[in-house]
Structure formats: C-alpha cells, structure tokens
N, C-alpha and C. Protein backbone atom coordinates (compact mmCIF):
# COMPACT_ATOMS: atom_id res chain seq x y z
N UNK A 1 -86.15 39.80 42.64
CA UNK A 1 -85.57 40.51 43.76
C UNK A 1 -84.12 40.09 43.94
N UNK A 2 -83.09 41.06 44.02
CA UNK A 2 -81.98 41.04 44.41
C UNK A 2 -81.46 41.11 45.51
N UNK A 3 -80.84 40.24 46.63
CA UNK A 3 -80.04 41.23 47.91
C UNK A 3 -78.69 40.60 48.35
N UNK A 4 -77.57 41.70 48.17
CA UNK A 4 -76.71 40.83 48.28
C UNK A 4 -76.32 40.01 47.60
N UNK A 5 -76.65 40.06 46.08
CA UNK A 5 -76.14 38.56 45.07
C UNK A 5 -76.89 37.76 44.78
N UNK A 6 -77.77 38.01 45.89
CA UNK A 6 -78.74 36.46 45.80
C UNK A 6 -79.69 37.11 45.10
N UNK A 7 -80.68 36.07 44.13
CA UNK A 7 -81.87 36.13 43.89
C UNK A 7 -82.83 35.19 44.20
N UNK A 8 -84.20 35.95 44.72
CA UNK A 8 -84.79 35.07 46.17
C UNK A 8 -86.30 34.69 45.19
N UNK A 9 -86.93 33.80 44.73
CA UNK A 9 -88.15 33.07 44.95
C UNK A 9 -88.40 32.24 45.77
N UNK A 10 -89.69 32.45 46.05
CA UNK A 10 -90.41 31.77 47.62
C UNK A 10 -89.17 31.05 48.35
N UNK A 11 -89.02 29.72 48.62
CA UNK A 11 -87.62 29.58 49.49
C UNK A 11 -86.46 29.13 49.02
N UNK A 12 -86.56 29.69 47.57
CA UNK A 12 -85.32 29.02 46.55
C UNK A 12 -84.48 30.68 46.66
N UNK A 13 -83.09 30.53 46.93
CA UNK A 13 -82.30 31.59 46.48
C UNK A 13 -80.96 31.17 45.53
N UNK A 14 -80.62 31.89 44.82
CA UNK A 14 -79.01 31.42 43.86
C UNK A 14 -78.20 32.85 43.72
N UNK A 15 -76.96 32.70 43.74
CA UNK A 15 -76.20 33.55 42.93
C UNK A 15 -74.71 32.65 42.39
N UNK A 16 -74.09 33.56 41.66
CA UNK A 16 -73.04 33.39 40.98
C UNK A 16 -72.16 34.11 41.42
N UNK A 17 -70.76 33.69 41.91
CA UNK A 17 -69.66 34.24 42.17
C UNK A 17 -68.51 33.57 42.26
N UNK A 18 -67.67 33.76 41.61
CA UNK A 18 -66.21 33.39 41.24
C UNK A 18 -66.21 31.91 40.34
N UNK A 19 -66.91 31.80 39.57
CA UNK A 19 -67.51 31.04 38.98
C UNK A 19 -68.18 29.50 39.28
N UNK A 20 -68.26 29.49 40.31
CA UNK A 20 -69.45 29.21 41.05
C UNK A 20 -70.76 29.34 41.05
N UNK A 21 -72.07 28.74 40.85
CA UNK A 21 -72.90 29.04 41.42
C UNK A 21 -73.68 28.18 42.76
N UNK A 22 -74.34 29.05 43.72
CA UNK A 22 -74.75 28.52 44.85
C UNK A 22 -76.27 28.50 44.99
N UNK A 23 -76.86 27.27 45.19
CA UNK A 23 -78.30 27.66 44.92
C UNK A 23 -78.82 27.27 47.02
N UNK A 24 -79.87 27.90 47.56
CA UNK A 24 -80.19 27.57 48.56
C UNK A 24 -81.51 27.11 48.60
N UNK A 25 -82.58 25.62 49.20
CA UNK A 25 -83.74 25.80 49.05
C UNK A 25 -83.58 25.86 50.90
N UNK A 26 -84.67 26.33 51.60
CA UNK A 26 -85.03 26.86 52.68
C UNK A 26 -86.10 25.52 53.01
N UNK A 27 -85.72 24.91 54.39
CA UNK A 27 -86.36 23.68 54.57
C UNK A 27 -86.31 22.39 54.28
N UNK A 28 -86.87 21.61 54.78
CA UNK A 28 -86.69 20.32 54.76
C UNK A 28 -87.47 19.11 54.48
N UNK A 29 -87.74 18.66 53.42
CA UNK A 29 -88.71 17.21 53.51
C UNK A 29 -87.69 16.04 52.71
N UNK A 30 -87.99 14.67 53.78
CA UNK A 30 -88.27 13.61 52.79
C UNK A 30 -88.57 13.21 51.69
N UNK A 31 -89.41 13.76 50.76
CA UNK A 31 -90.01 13.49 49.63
C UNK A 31 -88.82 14.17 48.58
N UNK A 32 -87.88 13.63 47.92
CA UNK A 32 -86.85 14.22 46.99
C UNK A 32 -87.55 15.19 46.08
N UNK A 33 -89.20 14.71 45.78
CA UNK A 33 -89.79 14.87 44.33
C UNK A 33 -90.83 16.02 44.44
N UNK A 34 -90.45 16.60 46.15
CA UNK A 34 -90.87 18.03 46.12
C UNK A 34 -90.04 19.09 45.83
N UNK A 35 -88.56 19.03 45.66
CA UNK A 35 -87.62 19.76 45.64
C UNK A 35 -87.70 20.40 43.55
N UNK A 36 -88.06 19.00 42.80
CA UNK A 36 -87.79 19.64 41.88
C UNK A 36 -88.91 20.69 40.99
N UNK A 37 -90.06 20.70 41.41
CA UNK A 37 -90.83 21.97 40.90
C UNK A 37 -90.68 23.37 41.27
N UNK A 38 -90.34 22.96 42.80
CA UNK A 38 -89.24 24.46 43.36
C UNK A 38 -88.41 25.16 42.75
N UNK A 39 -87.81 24.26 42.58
CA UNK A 39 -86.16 24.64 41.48
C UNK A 39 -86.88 25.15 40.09
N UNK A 40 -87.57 23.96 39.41
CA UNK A 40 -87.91 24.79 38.09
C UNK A 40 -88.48 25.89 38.00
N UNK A 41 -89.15 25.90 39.24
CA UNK A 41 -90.13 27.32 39.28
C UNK A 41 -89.29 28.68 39.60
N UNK A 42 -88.02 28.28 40.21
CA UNK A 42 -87.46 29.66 41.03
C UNK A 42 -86.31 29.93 39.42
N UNK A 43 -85.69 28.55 38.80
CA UNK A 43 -85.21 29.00 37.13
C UNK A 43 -85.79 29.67 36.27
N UNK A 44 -86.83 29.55 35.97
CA UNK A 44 -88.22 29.99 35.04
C UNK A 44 -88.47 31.24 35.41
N UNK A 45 -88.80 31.57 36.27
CA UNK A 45 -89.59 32.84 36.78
C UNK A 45 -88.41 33.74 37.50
N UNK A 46 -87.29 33.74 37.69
CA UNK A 46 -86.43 34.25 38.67
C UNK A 46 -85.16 34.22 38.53
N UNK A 47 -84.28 33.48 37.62
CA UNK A 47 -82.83 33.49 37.15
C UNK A 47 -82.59 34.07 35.79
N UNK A 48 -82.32 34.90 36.04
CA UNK A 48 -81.34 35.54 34.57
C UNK A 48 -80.09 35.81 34.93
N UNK A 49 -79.27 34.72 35.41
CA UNK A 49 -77.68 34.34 35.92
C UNK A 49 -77.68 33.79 34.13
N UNK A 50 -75.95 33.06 34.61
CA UNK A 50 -75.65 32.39 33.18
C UNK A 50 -76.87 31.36 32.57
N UNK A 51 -76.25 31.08 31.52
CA UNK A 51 -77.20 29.98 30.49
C UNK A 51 -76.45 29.08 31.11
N UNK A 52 -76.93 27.42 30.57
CA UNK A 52 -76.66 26.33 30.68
C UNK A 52 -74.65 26.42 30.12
N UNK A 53 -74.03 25.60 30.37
CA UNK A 53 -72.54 25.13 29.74
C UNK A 53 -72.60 24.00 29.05
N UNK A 54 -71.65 23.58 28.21
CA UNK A 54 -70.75 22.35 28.05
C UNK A 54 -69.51 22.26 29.28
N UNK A 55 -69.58 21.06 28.84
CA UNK A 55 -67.87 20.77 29.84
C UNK A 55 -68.46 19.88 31.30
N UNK A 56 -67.08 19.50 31.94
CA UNK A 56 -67.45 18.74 32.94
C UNK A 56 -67.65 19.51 34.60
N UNK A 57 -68.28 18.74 35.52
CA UNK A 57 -68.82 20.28 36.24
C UNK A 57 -69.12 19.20 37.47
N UNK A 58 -68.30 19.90 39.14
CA UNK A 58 -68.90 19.60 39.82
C UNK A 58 -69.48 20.10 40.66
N UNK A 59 -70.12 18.87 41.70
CA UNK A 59 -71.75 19.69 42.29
C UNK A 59 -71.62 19.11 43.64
N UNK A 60 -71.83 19.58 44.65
CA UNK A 60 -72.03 19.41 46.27
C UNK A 60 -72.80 19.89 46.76
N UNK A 61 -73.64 18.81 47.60
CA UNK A 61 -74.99 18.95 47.93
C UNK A 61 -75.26 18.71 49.41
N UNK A 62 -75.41 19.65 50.10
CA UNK A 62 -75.60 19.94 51.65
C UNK A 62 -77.12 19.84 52.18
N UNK A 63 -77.54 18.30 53.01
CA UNK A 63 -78.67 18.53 53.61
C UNK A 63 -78.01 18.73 55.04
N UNK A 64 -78.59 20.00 55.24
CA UNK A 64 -78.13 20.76 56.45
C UNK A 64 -79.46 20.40 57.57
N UNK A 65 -79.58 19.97 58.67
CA UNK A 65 -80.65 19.40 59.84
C UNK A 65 -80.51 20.33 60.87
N UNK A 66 -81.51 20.59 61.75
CA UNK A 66 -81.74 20.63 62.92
C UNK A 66 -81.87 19.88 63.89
N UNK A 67 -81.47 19.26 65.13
CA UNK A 67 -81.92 18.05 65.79
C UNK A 67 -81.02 16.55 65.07
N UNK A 68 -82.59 15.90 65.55
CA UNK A 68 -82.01 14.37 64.67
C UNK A 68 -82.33 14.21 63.08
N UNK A 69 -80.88 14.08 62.85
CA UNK A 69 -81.06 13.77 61.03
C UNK A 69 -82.30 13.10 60.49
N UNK A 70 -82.75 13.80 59.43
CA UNK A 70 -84.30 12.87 58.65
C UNK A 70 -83.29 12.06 57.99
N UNK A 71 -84.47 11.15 58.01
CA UNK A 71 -84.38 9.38 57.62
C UNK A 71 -84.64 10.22 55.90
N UNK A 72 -83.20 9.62 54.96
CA UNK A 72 -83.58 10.20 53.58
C UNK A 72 -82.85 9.42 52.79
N UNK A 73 -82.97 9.12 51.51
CA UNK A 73 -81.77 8.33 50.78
C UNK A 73 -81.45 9.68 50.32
N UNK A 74 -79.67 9.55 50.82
CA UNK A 74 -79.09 10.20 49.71
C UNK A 74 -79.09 10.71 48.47
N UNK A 75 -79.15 9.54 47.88
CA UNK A 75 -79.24 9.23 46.25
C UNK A 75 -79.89 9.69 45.70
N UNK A 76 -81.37 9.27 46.34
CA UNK A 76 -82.75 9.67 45.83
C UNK A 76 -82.87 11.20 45.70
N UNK A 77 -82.31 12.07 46.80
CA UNK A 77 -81.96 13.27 47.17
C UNK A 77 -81.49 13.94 45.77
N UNK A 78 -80.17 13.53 45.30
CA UNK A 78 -79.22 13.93 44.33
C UNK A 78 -79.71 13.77 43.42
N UNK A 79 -80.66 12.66 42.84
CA UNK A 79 -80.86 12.43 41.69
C UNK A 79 -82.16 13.63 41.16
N UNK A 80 -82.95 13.88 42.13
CA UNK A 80 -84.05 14.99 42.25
C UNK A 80 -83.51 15.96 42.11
N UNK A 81 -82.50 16.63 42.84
CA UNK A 81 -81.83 17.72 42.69
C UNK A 81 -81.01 18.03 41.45
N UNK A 82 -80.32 16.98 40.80
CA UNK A 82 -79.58 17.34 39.52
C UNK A 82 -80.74 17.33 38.07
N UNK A 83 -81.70 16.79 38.32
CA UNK A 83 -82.48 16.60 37.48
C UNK A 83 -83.53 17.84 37.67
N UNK A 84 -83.44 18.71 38.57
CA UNK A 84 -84.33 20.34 38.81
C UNK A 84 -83.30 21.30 38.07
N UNK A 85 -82.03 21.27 38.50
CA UNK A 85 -80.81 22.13 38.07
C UNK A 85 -80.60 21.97 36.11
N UNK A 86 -80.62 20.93 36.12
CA UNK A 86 -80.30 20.13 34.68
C UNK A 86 -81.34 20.84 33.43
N UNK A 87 -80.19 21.81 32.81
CA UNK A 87 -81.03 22.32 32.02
C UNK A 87 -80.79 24.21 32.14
N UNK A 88 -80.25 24.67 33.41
CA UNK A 88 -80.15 25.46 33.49
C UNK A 88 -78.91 25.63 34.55
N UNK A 89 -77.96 24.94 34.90
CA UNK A 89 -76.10 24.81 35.27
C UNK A 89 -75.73 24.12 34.32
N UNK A 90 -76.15 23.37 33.61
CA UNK A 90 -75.24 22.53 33.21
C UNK A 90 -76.89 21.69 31.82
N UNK A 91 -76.37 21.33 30.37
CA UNK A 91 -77.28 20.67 29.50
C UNK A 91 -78.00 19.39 30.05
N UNK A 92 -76.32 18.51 30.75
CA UNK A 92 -77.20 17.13 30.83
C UNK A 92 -76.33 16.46 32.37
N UNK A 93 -77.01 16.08 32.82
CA UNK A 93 -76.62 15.34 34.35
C UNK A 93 -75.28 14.54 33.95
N UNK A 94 -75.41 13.97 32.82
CA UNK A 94 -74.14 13.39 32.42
C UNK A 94 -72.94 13.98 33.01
N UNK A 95 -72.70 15.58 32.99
CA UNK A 95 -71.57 15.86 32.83
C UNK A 95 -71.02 16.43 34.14
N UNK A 96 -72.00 16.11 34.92
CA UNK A 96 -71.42 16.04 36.66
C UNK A 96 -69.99 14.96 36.80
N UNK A 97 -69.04 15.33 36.81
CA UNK A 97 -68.06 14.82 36.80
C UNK A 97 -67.64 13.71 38.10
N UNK A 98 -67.83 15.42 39.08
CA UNK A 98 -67.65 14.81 40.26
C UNK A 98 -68.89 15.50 41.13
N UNK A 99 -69.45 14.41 42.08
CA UNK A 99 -70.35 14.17 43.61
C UNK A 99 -70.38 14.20 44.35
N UNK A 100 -70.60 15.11 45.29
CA UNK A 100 -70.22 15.35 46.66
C UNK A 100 -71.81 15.12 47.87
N UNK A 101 -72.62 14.20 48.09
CA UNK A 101 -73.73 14.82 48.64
C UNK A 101 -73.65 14.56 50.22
N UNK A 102 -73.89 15.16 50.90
CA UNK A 102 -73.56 14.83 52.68
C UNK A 102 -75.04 15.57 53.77
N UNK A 103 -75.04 14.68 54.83
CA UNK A 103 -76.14 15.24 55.58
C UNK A 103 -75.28 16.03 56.77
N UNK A 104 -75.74 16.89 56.75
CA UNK A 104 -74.61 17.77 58.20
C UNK A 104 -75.85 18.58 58.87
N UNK A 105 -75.59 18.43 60.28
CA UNK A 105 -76.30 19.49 61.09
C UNK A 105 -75.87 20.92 60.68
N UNK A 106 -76.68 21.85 61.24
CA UNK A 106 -76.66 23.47 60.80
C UNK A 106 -77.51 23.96 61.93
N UNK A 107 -77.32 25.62 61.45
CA UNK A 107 -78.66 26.21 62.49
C UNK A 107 -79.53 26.21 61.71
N UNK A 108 -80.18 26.21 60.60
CA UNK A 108 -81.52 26.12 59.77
C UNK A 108 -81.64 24.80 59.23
N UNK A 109 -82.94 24.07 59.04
CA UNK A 109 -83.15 22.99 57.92
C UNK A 109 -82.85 23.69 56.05
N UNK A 110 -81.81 23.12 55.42
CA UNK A 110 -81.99 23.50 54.60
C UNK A 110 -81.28 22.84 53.23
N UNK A 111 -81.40 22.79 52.09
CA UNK A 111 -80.24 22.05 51.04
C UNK A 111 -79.45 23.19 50.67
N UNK A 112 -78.28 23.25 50.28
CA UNK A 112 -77.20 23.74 49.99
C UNK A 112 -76.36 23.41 48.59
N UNK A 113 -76.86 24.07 47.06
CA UNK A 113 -76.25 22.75 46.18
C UNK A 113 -74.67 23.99 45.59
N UNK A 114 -73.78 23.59 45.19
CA UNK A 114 -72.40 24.74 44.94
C UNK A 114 -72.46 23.39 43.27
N UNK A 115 -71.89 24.24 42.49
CA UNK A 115 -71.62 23.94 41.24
C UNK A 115 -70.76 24.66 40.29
N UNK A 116 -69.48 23.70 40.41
CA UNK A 116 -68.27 24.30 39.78
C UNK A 116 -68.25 24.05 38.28
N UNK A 117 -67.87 24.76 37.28
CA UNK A 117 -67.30 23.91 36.06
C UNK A 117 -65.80 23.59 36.12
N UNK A 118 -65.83 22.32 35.83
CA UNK A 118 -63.94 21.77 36.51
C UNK A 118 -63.46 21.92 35.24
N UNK A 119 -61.77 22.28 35.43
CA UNK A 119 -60.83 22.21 34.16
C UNK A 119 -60.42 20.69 34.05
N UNK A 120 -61.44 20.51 32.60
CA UNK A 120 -61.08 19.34 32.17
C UNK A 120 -60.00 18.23 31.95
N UNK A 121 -59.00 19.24 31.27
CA UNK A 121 -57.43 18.50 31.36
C UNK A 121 -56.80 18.89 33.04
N UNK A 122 -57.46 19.19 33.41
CA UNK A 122 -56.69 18.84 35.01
C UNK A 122 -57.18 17.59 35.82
N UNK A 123 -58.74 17.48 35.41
CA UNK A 123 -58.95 16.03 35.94
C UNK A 123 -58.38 14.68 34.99
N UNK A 124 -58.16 15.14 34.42
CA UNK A 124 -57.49 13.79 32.66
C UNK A 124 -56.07 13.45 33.50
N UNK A 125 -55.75 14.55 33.50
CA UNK A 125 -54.29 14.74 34.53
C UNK A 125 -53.74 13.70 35.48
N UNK A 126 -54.89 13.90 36.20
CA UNK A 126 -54.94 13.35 38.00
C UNK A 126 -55.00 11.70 37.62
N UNK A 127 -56.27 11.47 36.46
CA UNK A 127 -56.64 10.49 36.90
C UNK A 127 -55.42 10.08 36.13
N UNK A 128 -54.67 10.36 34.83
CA UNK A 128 -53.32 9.43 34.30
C UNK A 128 -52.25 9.33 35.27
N UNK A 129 -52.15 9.91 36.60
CA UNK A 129 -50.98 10.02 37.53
C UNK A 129 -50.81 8.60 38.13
C-alpha cells in the first residue's frame, strides 16, 4: 500500500525522498529486540524502494514520547535499530558514519529513523580542517 510516499506495513511506514530515506515504527516499548522483526518484516514483505549502497551514510534516530520519557538505553535502542535496517539502507552497520539518536517528546509514541548517504570527500574534508 502506497499513500502519499509512504509505504505502510502493520506500524512500520518508509519512503524515499531527496535522497533520504525515512522509516516510521508507530509506538513504543522498552524492549530494543522487539523493534527488529518489525523492520525485517515491513523490508521483506513491503519495500521495493532502493537496494542496499556502498559508501558512508548517516542515520538519526527519534524516540518521540508522550508524557514521562520511558526508562531506555539509548544505545541498546540504536544498536537494534541499525541491525533491522542493515541489509536493506545500507550492506553493513560499519558504514554509519555519523549518529544521531535522541529521546524527544511528540504528540504520538513513536521511533523516527532518517538515513542520508554522506559525500565522502566532504567529511575527509572537515575532519583534515
């Protein structure tokens, strides 16, 4: 199903635009290690966006709350999430360049992941300055 760009399985949605892609899961748990059968399941059955890339690529990751923030590791968060994506944005987690992950209030519980591919000799650049 298409609407608007997006393509929607159960509460996973993604699209691609301006070379970008934006993936949304709908809701909220603690448990990092429910997020990634979601993801594989909504890739598998529901994305025919781009294939995987080479190159270096970054990724920002929005746990968006209602109320009082859930008690979550970060980390644990990111590492679940790049490892659902991994395989279908990008070959290998390796090549997340750069990390962005943050907890922010919203009006819905929800994760938010954006994934750029960065121009390589522009970060080579920065960091020789």
């Amino acid at each position: 199903m298409s609407e608007n760009n997006w393509t929607h399985h159960g509460k996973v949605r993604a699209r691609e635009a301006g070379g970008e892609l934006t993936l949304v899961v709908d809701g909220l748990t603690t448990q990092g290690k429910y997020y990634k059968p979601l993801i594989y399941e909504f890739f598998r059955k529901s994305w025919r966006g781009s294939r995987p890339a080479w190159g270096e690529f970054s990724v920002e990751i929005g746990m968006e709350y209602v109320g009082e923030p859930p008690w979550m590791d970060l980390d644990n968060l990111a590492k679940a999430l790049l490892d659902a994506i991994k395989g279908y944005a990008f070959h290998d987690d390796a090549q997340v360049a750069r990390l962005l992950v943050e907890r922010r209030p919203g009006d819905r519980e929800r994760i938010v992941i954006q994934v750029r591919k960065l121009n390589s000799s522009l970060m080579r650049r920065t960091l020789e300055d």
